[in-house]
Protein backbone atom coordinates (compact mmCIF):
# COMPACT_ATOMS: atom_id res chain seq x y z
CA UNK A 1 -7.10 -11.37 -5.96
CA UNK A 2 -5.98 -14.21 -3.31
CA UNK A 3 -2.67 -15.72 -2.85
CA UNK A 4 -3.21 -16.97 -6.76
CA UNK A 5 0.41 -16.06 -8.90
CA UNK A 6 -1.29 -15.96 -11.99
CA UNK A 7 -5.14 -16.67 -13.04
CA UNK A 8 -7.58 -15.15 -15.20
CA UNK A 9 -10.62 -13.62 -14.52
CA UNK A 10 -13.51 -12.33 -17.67
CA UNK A 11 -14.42 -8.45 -17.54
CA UNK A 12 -17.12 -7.83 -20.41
CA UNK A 13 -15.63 -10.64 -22.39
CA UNK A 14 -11.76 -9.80 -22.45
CA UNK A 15 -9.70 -12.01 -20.20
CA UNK A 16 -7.38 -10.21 -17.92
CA UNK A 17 -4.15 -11.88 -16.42
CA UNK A 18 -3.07 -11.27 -12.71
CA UNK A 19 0.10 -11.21 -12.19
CA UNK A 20 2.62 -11.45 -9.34
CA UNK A 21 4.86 -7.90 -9.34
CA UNK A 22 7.64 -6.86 -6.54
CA UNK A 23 7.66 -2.98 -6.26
CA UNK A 24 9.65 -1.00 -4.27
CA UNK A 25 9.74 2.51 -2.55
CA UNK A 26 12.43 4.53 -1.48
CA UNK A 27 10.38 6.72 1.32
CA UNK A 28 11.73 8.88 3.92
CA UNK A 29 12.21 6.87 7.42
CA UNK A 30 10.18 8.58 9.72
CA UNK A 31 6.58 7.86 11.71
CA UNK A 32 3.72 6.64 10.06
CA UNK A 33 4.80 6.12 6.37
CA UNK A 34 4.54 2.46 6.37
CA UNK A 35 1.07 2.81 7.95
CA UNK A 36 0.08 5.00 5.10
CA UNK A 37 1.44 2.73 2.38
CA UNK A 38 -0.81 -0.30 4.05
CA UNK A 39 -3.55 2.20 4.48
CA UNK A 40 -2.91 2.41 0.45
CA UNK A 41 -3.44 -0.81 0.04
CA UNK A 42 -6.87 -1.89 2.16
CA UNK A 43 -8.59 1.06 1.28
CA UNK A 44 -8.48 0.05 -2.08
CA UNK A 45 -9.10 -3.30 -1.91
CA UNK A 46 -5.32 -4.18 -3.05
CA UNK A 47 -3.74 -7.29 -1.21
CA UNK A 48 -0.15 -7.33 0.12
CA UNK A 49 1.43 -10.66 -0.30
CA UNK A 50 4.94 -10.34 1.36
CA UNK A 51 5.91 -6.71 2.59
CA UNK A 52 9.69 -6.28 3.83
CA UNK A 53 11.10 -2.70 5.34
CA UNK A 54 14.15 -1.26 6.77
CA UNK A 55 16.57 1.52 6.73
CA UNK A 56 19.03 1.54 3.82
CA UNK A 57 20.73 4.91 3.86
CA UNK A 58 24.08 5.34 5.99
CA UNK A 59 22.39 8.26 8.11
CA UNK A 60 18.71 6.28 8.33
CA UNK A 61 16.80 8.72 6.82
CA UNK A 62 15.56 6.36 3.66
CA UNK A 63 14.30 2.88 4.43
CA UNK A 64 13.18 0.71 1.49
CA UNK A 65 9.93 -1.27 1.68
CA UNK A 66 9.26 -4.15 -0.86
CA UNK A 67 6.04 -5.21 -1.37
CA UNK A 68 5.05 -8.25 -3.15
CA UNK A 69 1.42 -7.76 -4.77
CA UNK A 70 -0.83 -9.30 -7.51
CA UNK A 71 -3.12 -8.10 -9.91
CA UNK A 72 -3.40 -7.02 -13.64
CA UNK A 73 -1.15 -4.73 -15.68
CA UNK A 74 -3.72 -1.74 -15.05
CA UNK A 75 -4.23 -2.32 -11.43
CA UNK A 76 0.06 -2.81 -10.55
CA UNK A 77 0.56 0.87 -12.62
CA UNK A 78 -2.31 2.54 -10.36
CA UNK A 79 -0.64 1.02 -7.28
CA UNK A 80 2.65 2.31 -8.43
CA UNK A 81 1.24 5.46 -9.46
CA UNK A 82 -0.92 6.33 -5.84
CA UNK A 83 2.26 4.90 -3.96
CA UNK A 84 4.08 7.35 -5.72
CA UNK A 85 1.51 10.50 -5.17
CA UNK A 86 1.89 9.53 -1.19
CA UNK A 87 4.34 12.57 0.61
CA UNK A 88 7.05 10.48 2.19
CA UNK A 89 7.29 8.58 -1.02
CA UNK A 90 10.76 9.23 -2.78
CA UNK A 91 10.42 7.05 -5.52
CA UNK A 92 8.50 3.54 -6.41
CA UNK A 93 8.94 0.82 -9.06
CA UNK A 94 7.67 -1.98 -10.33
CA UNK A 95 10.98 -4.54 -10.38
CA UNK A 96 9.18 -6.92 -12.28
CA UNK A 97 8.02 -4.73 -15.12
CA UNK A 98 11.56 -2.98 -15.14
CA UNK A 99 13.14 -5.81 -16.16
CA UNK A 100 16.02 -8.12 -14.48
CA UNK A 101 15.77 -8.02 -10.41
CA UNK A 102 17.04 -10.14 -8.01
CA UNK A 103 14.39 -11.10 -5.10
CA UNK A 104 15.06 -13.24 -2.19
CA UNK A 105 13.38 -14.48 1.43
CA UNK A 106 14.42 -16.12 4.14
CA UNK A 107 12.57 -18.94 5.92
CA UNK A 108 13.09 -20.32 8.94
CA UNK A 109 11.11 -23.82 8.94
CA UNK A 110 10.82 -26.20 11.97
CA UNK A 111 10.42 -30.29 11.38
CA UNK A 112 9.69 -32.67 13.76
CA UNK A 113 10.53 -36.29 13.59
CA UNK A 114 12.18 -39.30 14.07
CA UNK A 115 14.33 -42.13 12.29
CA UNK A 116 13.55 -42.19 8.46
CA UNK A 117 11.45 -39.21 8.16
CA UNK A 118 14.22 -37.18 10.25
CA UNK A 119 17.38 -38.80 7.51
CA UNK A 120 15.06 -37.29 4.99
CA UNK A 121 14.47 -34.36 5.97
CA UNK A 122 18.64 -33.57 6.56
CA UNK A 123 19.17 -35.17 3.18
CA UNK A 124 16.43 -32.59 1.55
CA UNK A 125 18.03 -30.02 3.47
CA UNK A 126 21.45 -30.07 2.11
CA UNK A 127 19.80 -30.60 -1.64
CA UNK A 128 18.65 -26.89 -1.00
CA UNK A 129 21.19 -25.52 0.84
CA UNK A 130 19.38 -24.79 4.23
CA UNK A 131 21.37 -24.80 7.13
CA UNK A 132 19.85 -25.93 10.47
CA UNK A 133 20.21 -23.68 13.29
CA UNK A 134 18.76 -25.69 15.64
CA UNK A 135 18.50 -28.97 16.70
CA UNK A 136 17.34 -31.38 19.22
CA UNK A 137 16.67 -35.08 18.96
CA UNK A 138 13.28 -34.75 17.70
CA UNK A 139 13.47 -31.41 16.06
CA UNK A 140 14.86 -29.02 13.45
CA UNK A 141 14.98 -25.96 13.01
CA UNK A 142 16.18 -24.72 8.88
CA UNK A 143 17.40 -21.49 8.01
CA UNK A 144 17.05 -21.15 3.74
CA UNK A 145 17.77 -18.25 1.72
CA UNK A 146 16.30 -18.22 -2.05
CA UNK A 147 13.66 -17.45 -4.63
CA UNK A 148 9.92 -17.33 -3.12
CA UNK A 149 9.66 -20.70 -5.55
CA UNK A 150 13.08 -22.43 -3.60
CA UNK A 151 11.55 -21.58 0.05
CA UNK A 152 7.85 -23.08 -1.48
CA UNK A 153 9.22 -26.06 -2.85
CA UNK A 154 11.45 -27.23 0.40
CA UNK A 155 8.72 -26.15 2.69
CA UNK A 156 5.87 -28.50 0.47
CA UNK A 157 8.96 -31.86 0.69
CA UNK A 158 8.67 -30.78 4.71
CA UNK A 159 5.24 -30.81 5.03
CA UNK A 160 4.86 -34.67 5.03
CA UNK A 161 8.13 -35.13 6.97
CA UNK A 162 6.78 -33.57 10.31
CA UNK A 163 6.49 -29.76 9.65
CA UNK A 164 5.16 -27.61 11.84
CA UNK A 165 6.02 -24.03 11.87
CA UNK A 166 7.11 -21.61 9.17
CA UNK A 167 8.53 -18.27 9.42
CA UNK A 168 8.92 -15.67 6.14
CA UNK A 169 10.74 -12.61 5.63
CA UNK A 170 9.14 -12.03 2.24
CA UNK A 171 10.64 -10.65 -0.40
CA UNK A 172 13.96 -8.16 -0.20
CA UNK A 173 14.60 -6.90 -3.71
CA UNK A 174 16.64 -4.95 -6.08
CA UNK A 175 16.91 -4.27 -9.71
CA UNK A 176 19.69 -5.70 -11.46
CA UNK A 177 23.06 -4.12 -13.14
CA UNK A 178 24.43 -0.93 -12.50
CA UNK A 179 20.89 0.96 -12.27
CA UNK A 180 19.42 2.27 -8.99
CA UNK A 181 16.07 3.78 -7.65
């Protein structure tokens, strides 16, 4: 499956398109159930591209875990539907088949340089809103909030102006409008 968004791959002649999906579980907080959702995935062969967890209930007894994945329509049900057979498992969905969600990461990307390179990079910075949280007078550090497409696109403008170390939250999401999971 790779890092790929979208590609196609022949099976007996049909074409089948992979897909990016975000799902998300609702799963009791306690020992082990993130290990068992991985365990999900790599014993079946499923990657995880971006996986984000954390308590979400006042008392801490529910965490949420979002887990960016790829594949075709078939093989994102059957994760949804073995995530969902797993015990600590409250409740899973697939945002992006649900319809409207709102998914965001945070990136914390480091440039080196000096003179023009350096006037670029602040000036590419401000275009997308990242904020530097650090800086000395050969180096940045940018803090950017957005769309996994936002946090690509600044971080490929960086590359040539003296990046040199990325960090990723991956994905924190939730479905849109009144509705909950």
């Amino acid at each position: 499956m790779g890092a790929s968004v979208t590609g196609e791959r022949y099976i007996q002649g049909d074409i089948e398109t992979f897909q990016r999906a975000v799902i998300s579980a609702l799963v009791d907080n306690e020992s082990g159930v993130l290990a068992r959702v991985v365990g999900l995935f790599s014993g079946r062969g499923y990657n995880i591209e971006s996986l984000t967890v954390a308590p979400v209930t006042e008392d801490g007894s529910q965490s949420r875990i979002n887990i960016v994945t790829c594949g075709t329509v078939a093989i994102i049900e059957q994760i949804c539907a073995q995530l969902d057979r797993l015990v600590p498992v409250c409740h899973v969905v697939n945002l992006t088949a649900t319809g409207p969600h709102i998914a965001r990461e945070m990136a914390l990307v480091k440039v080196v340089s000096t003179g023009e390179p350096r006037t670029e990079a602040l000036r590419i910075a401000e275009a997308f809103r990242a904020r530097a949280v650090d800086t000395t007078a050969r180096s940045f550090v940018f803090e950017l909030t957005g769309s996994a497409d936002k946090l690509d696109s600044f971080i490929d403008l960086m590359r040539p102006l003296g990046l040199v170390e990325i960090s990723r939250t991956g994905a924190a999401a939730l479905v849109r409008g009144p509705q909950t999971i």
